[in-house]
Each structure stands twice: as structure tokens, then as C-alpha cells.
C-alpha atoms as a PDB file:
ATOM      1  CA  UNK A   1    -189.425 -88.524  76.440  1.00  0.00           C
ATOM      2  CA  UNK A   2    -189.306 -84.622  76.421  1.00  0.00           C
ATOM      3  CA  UNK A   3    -188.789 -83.994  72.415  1.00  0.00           C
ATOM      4  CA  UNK A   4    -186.228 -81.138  71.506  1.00  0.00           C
ATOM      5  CA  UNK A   5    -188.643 -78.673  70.888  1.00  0.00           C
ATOM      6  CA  UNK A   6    -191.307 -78.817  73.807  1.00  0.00           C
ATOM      7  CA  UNK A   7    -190.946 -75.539  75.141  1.00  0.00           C
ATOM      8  CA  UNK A   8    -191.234 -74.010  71.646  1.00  0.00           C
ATOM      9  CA  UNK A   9    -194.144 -76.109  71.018  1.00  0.00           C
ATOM     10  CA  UNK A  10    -195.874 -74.692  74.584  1.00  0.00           C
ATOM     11  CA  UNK A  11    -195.671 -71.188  72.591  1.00  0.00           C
ATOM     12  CA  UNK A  12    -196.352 -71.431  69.416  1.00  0.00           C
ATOM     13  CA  UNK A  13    -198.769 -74.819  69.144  1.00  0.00           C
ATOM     14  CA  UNK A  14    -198.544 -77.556  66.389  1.00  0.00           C
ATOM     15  CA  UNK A  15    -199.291 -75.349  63.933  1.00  0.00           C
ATOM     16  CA  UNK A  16    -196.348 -72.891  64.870  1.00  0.00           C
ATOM     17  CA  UNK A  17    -193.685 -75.715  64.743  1.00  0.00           C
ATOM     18  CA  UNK A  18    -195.002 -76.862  61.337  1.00  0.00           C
ATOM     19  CA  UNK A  19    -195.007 -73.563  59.882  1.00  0.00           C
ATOM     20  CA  UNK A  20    -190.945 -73.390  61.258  1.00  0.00           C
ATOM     21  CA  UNK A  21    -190.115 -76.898  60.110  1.00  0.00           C
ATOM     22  CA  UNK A  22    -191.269 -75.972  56.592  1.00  0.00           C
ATOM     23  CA  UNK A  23    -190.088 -72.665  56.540  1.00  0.00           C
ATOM     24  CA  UNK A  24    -186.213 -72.056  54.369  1.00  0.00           C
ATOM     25  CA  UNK A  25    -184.694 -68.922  55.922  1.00  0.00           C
ATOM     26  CA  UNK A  26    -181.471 -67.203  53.670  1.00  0.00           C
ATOM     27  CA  UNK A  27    -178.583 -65.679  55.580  1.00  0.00           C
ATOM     28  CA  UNK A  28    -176.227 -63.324  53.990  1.00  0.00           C
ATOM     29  CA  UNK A  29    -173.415 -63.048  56.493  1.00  0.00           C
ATOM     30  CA  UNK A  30    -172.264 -64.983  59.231  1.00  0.00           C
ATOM     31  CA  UNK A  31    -170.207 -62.246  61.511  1.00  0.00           C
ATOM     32  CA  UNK A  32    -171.141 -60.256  64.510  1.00  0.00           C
ATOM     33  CA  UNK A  33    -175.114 -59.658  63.482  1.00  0.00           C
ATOM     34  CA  UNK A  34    -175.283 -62.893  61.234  1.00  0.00           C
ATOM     35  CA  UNK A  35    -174.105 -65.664  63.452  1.00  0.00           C
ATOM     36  CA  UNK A  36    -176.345 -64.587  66.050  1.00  0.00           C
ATOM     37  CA  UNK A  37    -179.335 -64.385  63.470  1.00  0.00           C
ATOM     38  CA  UNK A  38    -178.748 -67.935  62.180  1.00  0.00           C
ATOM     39  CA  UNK A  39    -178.397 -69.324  65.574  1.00  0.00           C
ATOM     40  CA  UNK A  40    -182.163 -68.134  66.860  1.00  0.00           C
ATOM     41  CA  UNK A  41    -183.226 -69.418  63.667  1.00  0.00           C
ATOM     42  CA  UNK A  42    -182.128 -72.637  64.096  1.00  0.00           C
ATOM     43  CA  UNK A  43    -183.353 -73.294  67.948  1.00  0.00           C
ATOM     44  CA  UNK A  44    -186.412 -71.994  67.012  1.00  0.00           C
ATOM     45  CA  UNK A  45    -186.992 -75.058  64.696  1.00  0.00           C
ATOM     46  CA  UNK A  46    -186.761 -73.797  61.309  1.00  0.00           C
ATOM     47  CA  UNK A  47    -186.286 -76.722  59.133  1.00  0.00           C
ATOM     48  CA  UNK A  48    -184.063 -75.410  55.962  1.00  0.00           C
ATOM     49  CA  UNK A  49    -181.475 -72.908  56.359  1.00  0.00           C
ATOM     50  CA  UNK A  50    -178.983 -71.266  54.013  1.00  0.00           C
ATOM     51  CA  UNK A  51    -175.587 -70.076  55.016  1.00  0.00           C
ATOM     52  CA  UNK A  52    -174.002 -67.663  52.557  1.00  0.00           C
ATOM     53  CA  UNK A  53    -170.750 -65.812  53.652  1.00  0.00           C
ATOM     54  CA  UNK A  54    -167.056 -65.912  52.142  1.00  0.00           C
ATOM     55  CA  UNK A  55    -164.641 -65.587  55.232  1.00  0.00           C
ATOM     56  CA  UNK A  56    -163.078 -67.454  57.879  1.00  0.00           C
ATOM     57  CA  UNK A  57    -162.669 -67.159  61.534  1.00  0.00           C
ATOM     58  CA  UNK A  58    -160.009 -64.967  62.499  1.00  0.00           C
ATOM     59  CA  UNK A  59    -158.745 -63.498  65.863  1.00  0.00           C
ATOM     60  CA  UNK A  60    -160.678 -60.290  65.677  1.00  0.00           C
ATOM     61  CA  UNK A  61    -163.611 -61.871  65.411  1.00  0.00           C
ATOM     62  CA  UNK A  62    -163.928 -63.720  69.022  1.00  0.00           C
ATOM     63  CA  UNK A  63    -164.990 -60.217  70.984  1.00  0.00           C
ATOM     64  CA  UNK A  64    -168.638 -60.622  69.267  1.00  0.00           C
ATOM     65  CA  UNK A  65    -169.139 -63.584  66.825  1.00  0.00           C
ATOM     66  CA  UNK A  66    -170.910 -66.930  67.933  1.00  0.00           C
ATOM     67  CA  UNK A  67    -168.933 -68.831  65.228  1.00  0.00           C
ATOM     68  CA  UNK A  68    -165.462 -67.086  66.728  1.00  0.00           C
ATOM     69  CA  UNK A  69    -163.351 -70.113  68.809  1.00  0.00           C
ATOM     70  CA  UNK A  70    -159.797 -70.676  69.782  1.00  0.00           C
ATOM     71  CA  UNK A  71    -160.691 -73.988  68.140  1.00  0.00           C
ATOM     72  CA  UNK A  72    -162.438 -72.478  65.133  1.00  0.00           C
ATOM     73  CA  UNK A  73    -159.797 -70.120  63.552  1.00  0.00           C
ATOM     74  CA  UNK A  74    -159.112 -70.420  60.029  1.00  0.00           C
ATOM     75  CA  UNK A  75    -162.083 -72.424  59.441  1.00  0.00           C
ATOM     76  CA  UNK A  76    -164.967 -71.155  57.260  1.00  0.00           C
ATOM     77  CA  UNK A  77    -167.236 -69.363  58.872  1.00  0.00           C
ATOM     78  CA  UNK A  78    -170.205 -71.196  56.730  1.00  0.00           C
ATOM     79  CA  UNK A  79    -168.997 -74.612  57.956  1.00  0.00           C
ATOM     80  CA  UNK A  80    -168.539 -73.524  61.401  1.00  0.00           C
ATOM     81  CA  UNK A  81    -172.112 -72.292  61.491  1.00  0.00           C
ATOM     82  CA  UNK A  82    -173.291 -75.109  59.678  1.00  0.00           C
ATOM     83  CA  UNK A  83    -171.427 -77.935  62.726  1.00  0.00           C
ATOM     84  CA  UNK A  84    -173.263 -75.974  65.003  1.00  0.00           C
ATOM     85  CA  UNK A  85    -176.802 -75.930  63.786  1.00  0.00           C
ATOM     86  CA  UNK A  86    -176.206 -79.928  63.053  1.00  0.00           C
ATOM     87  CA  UNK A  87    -175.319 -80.113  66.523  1.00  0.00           C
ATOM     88  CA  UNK A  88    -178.248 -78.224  67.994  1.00  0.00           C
ATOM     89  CA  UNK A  89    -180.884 -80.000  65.725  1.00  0.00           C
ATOM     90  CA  UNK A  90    -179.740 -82.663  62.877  1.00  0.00           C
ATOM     91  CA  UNK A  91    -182.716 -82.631  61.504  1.00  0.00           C
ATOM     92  CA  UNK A  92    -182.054 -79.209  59.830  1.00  0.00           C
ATOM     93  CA  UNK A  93    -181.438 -79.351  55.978  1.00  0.00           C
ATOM     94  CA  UNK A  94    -178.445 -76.924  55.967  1.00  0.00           C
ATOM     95  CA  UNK A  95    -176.779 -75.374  52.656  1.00  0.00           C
ATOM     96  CA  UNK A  96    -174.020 -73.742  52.612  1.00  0.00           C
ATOM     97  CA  UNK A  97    -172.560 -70.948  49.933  1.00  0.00           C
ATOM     98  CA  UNK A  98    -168.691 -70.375  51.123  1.00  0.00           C
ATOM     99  CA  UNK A  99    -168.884 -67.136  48.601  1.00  0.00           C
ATOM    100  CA  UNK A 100    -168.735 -63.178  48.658  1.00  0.00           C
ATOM    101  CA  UNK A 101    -172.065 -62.223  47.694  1.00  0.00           C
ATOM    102  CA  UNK A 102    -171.743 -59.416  44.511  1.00  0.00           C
ATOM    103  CA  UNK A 103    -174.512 -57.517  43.071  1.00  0.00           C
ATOM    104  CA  UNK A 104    -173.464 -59.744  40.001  1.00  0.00           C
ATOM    105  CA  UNK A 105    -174.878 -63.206  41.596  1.00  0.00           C
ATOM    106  CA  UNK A 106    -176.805 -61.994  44.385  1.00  0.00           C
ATOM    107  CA  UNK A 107    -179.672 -62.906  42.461  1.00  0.00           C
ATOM    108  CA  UNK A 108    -179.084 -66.075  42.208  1.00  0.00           C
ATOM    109  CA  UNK A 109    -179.305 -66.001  46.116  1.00  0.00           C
ATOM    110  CA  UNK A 110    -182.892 -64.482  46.171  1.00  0.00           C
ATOM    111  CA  UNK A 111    -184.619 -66.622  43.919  1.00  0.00           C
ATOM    112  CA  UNK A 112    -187.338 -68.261  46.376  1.00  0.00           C
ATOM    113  CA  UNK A 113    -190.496 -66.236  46.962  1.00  0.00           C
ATOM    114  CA  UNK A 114    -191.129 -68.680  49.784  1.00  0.00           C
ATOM    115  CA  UNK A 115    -188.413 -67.926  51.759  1.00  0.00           C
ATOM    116  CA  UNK A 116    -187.333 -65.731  54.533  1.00  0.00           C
ATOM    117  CA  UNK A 117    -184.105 -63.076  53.981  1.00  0.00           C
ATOM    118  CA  UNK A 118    -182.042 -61.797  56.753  1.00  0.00           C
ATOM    119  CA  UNK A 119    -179.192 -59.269  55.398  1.00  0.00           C
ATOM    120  CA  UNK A 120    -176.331 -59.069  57.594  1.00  0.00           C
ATOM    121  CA  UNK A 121    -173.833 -58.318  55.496  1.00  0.00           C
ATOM    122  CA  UNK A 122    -171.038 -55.326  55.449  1.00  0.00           C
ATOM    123  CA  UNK A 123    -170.152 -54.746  52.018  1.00  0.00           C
ATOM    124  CA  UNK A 124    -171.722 -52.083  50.823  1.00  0.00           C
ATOM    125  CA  UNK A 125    -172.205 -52.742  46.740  1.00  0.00           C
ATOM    126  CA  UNK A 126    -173.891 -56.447  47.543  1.00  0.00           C
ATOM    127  CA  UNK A 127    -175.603 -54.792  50.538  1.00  0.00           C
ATOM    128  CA  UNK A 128    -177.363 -52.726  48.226  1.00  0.00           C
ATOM    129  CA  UNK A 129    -178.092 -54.832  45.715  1.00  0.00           C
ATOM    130  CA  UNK A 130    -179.636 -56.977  47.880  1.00  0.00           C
ATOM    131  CA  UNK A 131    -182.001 -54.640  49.082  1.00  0.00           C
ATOM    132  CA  UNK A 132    -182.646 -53.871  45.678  1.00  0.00           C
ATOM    133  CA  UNK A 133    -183.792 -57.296  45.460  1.00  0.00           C
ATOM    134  CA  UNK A 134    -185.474 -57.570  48.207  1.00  0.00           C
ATOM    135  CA  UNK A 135    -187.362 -54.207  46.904  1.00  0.00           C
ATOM    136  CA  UNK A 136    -188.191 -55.709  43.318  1.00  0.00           C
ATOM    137  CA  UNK A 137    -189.075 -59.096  44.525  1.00  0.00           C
ATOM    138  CA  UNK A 138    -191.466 -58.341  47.376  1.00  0.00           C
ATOM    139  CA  UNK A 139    -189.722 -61.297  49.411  1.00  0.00           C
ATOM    140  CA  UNK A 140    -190.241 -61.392  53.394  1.00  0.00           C
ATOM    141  CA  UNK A 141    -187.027 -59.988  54.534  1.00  0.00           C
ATOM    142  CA  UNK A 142    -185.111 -57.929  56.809  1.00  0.00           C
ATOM    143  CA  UNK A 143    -182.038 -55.648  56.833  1.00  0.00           C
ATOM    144  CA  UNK A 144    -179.529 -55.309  59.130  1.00  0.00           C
ATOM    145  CA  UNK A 145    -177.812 -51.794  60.039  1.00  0.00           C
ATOM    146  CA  UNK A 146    -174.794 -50.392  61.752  1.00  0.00           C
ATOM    147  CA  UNK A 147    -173.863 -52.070  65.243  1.00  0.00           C
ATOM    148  CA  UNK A 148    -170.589 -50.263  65.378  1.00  0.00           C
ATOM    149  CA  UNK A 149    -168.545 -48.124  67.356  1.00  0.00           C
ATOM    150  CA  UNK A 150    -172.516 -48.612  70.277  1.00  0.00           C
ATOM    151  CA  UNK A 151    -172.459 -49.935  73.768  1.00  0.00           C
ATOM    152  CA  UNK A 152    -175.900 -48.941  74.913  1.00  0.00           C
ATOM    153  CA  UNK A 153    -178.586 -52.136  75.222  1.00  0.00           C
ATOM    154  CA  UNK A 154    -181.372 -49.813  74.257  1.00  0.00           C
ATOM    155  CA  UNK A 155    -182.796 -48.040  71.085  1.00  0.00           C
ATOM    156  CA  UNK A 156    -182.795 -51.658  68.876  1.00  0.00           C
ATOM    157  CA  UNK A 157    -185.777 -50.472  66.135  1.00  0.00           C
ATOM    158  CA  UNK A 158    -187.094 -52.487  63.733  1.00  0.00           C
ATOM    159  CA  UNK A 159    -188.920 -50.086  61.017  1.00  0.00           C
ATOM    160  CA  UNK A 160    -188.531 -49.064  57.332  1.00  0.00           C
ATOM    161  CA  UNK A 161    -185.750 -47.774  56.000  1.00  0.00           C
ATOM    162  CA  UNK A 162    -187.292 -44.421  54.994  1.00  0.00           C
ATOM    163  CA  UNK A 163    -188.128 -43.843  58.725  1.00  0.00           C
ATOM    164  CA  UNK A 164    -184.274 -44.441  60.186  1.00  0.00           C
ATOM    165  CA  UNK A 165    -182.905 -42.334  62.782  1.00  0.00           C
ATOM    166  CA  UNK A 166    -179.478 -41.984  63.973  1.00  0.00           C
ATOM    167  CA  UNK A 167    -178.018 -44.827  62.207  1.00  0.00           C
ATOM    168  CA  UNK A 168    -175.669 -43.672  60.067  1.00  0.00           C
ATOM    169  CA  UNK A 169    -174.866 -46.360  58.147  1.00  0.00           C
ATOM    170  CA  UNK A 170    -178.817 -46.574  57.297  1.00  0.00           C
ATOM    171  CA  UNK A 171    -178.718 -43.138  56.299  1.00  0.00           C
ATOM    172  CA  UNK A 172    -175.726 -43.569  54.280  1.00  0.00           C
ATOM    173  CA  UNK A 173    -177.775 -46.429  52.331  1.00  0.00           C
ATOM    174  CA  UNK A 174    -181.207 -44.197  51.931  1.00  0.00           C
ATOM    175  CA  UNK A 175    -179.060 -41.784  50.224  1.00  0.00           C
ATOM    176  CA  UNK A 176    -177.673 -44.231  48.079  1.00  0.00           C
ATOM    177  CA  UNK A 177    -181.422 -46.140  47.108  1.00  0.00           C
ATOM    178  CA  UNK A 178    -182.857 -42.577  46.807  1.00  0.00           C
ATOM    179  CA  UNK A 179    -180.740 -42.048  44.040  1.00  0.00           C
ATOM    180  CA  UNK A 180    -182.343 -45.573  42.471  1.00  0.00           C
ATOM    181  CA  UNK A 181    -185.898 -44.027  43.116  1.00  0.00           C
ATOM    182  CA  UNK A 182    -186.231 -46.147  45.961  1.00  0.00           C
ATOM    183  CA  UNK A 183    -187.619 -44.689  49.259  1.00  0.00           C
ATOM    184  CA  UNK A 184    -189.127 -46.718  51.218  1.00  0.00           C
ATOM    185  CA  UNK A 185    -190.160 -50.760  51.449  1.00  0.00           C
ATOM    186  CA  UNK A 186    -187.516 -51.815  52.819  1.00  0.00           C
ATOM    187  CA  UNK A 187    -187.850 -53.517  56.810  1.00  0.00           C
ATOM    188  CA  UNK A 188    -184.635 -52.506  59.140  1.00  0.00           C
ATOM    189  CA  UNK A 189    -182.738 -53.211  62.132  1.00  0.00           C
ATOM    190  CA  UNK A 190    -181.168 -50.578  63.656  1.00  0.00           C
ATOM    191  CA  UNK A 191    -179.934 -48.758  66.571  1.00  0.00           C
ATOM    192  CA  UNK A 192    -181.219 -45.452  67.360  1.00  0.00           C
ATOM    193  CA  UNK A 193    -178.230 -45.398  70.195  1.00  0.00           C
ATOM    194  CA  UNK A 194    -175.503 -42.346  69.990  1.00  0.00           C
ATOM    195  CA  UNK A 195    -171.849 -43.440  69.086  1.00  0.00           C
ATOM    196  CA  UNK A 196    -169.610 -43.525  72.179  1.00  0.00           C
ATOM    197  CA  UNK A 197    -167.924 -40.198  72.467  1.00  0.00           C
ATOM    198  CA  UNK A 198    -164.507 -40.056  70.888  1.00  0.00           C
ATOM    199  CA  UNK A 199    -165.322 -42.805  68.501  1.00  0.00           C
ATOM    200  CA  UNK A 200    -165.327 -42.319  64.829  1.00  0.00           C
ATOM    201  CA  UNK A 201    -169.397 -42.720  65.118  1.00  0.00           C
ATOM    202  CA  UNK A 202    -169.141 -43.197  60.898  1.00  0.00           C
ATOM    203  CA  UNK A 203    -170.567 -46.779  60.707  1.00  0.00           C
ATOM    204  CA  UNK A 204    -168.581 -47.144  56.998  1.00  0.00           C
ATOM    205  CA  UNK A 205    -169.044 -50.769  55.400  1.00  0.00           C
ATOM    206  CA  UNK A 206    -164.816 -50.227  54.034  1.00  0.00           C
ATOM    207  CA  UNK A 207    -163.458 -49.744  57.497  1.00  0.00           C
ATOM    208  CA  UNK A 208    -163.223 -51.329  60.890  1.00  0.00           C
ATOM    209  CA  UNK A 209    -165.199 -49.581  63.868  1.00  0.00           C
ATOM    210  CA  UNK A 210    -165.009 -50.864  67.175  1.00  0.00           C
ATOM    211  CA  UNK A 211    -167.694 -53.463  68.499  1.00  0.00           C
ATOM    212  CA  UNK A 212    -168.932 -55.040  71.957  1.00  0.00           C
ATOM    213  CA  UNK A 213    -169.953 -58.660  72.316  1.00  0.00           C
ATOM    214  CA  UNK A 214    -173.585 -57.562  72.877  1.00  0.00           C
ATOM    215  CA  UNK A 215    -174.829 -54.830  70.327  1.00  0.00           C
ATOM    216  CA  UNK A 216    -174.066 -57.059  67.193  1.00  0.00           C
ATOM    217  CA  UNK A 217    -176.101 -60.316  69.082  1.00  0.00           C
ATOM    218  CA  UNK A 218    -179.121 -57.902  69.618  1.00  0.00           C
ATOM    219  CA  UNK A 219    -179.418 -56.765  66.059  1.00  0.00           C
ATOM    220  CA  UNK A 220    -179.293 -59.899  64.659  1.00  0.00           C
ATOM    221  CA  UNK A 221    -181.421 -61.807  67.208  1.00  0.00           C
ATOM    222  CA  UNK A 222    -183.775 -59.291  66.570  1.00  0.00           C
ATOM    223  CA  UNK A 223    -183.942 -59.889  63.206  1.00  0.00           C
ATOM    224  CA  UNK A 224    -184.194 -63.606  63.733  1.00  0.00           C
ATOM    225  CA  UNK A 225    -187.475 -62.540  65.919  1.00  0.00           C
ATOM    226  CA  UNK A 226    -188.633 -60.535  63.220  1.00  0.00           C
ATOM    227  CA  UNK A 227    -188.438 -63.411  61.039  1.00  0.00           C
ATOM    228  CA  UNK A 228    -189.521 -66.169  62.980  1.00  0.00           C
ATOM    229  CA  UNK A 229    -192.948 -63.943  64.039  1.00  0.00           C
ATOM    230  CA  UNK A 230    -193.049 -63.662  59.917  1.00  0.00           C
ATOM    231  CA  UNK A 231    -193.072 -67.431  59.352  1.00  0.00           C
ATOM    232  CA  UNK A 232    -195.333 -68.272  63.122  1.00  0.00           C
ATOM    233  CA  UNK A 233    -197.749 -65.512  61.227  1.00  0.00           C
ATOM    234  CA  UNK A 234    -198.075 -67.444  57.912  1.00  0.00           C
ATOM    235  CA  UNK A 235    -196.619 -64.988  55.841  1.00  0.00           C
ATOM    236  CA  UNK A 236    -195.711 -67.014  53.216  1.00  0.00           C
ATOM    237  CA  UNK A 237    -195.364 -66.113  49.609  1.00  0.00           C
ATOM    238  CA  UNK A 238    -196.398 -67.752  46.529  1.00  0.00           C
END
């Protein structure tokens, strides 16, 4: 019988798929970015995930989120995510935080050194304490940036934070951590792609920009990858 995971296991060996079955990877947001993110991390065999977002589907949301159905609105995004991953491997220890994230308890949410962070979030206060966090802690993570008001496939970057370019909304956020003596540490995703013409290019975290279906699914499958190479590589803390 072909098991669920024998083309992963052709990649990555034994030791690959134990190092993903043991592995716990955090998810702050489950929109455009987020949804995507979880998804890869959950066919690539990770074994605990947590699901941390506040919101439920709504209309606007089908042009670019994986958790966005006719059949899904009004339900909470976390248990959406959460049927799906069950459904694609029920083996998966999933937890689930149906909560907006606040610099006030974010802590609580980064409180394993063993784990694995993706930030996909897009408010900016608990955005930026969580890459406070991440800063202070030293935990594996990654950041997600702007994936607004972009239609071009190329110019995804993963880099620090202190090396950004043409991301607004990751300039926006080095101004802010620069303030906070923070410069640099901190791993992104971003696009290095110009606006569209005639959009309001300003990725703000308070307003709505336009989106594709694409852009957002290449950030955060990107940061899925950046993870996933992160746990295949060992990089576990103590």
C-alpha cells in the first residue's frame, strides 16, 4: 500500500519525515498569506500545528484565501483550517486559538523554543510585537510582508528585515523596530515587485488594498518552504 507520504519520503529520507512529524509549527493568521502557509505545512507532514487567528470567512475573502468557500462563510477561519488539515492527514495534532493576537498575550503564543513561527498577520501593533518576540527569543521564525495592491509572479525574497527593498509595508515596520533599537534579526518574506500603477501602492495594515489569488499563496508558501527547509535542516532549539 502506497502510505500518504511516499513522495515526501523519496525527498527528504526517514530522517526528513521524522524531523516533520515531530516538528510543532505556530501560525499567526489564517487569510490570504496564512492559509496558504498552514496548508504546505501540513502536506509536508508536520505533525503538530497551531492555528491562531480571530475572524471568519467572509465574501471578500474567496478572491485569494484557501479557507474562503461558498460553503465556508461565517465559519471560523481556525476551524475551517483545522477540517482541512484533518482531512488531508488525521494524524496531525491540531490546536486551535479562535483569538486576535495583542501585544498583551502574544507571548503567551511564543512560548516554545522548539517550535517553528510563521507571522502572517495584518495588524500592525501584534505584528510588531511579535517580531519583537521573535527578536528577544531567538525562536526559528519567519515574517510575512505586504502582498497588496502586486500582480507580478516574480521578486518573492526571503532576507532580513534590515535588507528590505520596495516593500513598503516592511519599510514601514523597520522604521517602527528602529525606534525599539532593533535593526536587524529578523527573517522576511517579501515582494520586491512595483505596485500596479494607479493603485494606492501604501501596503497599510488599517486599510484594504486590492489583492490577486496568486501573490498572497506565494508569500506564504514561501514561508512554509522556509520553514519546512528549517525543520528538514535540524534546526531545532533547546
Amino acid at each position: 500500500m502506497v502510505e500518504r507520504f511516499a513522495r515526501t519520503r523519496l525527498l527528504v529520507g526517514d530522517v526528513g519525515l521524522e524531523r516533520l512529524k515531530n516538528a510543532t509549527a505556530v501560525l499567526f493568521g489564517l487569510g490570504g498569506v496564512g492559509s496558504y502557509a498552514a496548508e504546505a505545512i501540513a502536506r509536508a507532514g508536520v505533525g503538530r500545528i497551531v492555528l491562531i487567528d480571530s475572524d471568519c470567512v467572509e465574501l471578500s475573502n474567496l478572491n485569494r484565501q484557501l479557507v474562503a468557500l461558498e460553503s465556508t462563510l461565517g465559519m471560523p477561519k481556525v476551524a475551517v483550517a483545522r477540517a482541512r488539515i484533518l482531512d488531508i492527514n488525521p494524524d496531525v495534532q491540531v490546536e486551535t486559538h479562535e483569538t486576535f493576537v495583542t501585544p498583551e498575550n502574544a507571548p503567551g503564543f511564543v512560548d516554545d523554543p522548539r517550535a517553528f513561527y510563521i507571522d502572517a498577520i495584518d495588524n500592525l501593533p501584534a505584528k510588531l510585537a511579535l517580531l519583537r518576540l521573535f527578536h528577544e527569543t531567538g525562536v526559528d521564525a519567519v515574517s510575512c510582508m505586504g502582498a497588496a495592491s502586486k500582480l507580478a509572479v516574480s521578486g518573492i525574497r526571503v532576507a532580513d528585515i534590515s535588507v528590505t527593498a520596495h516593500c513598503r509595508l516592511a519599510r514601514r515596520i523597520r522604521q517602527k523596530l528602529r525606534k525599539e533599537g532593533i535593526t536587524q534579526g529578523i527573517r522576511c518574506v517579501y515582494s520586491e515587485a512595483p505596485p500596479v500603477p494607479g493603485t494606492n501602492g501604501e501596503e497599510s495594515l488599517s486599510k484594504a488594498r486590492g489583492t490577486i489569488s496568486y501573490v498572497p499563496g506565494l508569500v506564504g508558501l514561501t514561508a512554509a518552504g522556509v520553514i519546512i527547509n528549517d525543520i528538514l535542516a535540524g534546526n531545532t532549539k533547546e
